[in-house]
C-alpha atoms as a PDB file:
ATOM      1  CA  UNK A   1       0.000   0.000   0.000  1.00  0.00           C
ATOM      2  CA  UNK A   2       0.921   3.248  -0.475  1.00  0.00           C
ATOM      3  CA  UNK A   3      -0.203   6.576   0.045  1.00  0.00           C
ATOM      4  CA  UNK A   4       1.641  10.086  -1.417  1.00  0.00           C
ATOM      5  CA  UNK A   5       0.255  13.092  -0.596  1.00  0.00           C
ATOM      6  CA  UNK A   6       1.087  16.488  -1.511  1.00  0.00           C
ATOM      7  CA  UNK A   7      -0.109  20.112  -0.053  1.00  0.00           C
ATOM      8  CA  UNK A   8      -0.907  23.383  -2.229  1.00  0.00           C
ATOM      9  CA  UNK A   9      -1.948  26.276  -0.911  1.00  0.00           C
ATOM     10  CA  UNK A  10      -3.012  24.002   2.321  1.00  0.00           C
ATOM     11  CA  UNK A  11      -4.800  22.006  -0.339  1.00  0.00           C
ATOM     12  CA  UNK A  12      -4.813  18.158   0.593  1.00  0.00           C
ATOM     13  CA  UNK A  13      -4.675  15.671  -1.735  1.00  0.00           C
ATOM     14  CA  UNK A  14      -4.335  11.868  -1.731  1.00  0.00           C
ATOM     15  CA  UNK A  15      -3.910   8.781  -4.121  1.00  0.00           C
ATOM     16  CA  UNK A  16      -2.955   4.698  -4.068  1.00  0.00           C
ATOM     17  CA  UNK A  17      -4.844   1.999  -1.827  1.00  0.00           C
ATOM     18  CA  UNK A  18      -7.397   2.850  -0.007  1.00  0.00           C
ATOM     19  CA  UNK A  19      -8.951  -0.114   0.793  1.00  0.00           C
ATOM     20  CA  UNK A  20      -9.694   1.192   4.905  1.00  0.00           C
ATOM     21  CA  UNK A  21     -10.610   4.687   4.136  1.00  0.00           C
ATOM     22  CA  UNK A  22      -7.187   5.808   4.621  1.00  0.00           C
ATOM     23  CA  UNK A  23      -7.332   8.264   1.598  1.00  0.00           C
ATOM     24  CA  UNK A  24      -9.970  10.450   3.154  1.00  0.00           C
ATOM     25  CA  UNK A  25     -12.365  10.103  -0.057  1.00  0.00           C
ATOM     26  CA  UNK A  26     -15.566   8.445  -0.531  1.00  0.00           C
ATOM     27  CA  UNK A  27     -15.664   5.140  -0.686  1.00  0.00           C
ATOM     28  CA  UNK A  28     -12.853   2.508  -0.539  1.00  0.00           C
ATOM     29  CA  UNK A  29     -11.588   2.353  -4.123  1.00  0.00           C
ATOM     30  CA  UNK A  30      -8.153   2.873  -5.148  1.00  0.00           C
ATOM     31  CA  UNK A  31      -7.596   6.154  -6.631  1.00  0.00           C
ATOM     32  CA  UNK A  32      -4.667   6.473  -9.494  1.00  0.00           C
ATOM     33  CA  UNK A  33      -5.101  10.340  -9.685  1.00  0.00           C
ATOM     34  CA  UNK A  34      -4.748  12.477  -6.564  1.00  0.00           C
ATOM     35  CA  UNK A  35      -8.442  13.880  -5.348  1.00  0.00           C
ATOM     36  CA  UNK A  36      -8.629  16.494  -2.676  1.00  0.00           C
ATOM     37  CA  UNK A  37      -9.684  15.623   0.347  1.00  0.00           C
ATOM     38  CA  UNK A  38     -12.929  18.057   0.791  1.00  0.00           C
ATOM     39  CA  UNK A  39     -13.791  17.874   4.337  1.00  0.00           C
ATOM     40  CA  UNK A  40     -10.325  19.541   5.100  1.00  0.00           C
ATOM     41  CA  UNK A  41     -11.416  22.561   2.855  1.00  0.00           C
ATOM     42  CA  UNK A  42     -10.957  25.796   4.710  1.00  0.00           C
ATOM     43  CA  UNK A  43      -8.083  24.151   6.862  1.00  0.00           C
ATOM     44  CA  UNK A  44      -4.614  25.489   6.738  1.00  0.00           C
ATOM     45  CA  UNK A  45      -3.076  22.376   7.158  1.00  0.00           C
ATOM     46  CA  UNK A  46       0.554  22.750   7.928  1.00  0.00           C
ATOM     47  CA  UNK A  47       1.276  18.552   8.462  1.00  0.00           C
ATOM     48  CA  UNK A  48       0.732  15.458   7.649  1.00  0.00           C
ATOM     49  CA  UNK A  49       1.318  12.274   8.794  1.00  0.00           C
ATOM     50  CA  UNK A  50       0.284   8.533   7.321  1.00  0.00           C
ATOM     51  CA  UNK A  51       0.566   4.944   8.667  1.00  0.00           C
ATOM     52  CA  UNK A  52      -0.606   1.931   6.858  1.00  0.00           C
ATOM     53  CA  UNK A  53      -4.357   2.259   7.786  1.00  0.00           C
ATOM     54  CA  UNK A  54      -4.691   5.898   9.112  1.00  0.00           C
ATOM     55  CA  UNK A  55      -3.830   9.421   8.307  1.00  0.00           C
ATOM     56  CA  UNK A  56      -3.413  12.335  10.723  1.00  0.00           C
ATOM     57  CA  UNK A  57      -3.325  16.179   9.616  1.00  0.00           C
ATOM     58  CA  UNK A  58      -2.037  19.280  11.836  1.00  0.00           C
ATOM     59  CA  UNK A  59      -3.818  22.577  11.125  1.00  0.00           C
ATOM     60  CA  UNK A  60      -1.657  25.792  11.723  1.00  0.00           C
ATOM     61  CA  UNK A  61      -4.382  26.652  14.873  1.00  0.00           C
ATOM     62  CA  UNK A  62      -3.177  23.055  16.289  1.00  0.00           C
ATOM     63  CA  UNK A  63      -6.216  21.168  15.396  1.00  0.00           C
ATOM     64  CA  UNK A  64      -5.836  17.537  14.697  1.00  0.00           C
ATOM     65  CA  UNK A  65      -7.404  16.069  11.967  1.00  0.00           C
ATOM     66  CA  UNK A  66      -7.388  11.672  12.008  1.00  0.00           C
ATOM     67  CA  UNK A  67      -9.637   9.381   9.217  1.00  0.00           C
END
């Protein structure tokens, strides 16, 4: 499994397996092309962290973010 993700403008994005949710996007189907993560919209996420069945975000206000 593997999971890349990349931040612009405090964008998040995600791609690869996602077969526990992992990506943050609907469903549990693998994605080939990054897709935004929507529900952190509006978050200035300044971090990121991934293991092989969760994913963690840190805003810049300290808020923590976990799917």
């Amino acid at each position: 499994m593997r999971r890349v993700w990349r931040k612009v403008n405090f964008y998040v994005f995600s791609f690869g397996s996602n077969a526990c949710g992992q990506l943050g996007t609907e469903g549990t189907i693998t994605r080939e092309i990054p897709r935004q993560i929507r529900e952190l919209n509006g978050v200035r996420v300044v971090s990121i962290a991934a293991g092989a069945r969760y994913s963690v975000a840190l805003s810049n206000s300290g808020e923590v973010y976990s799917w």
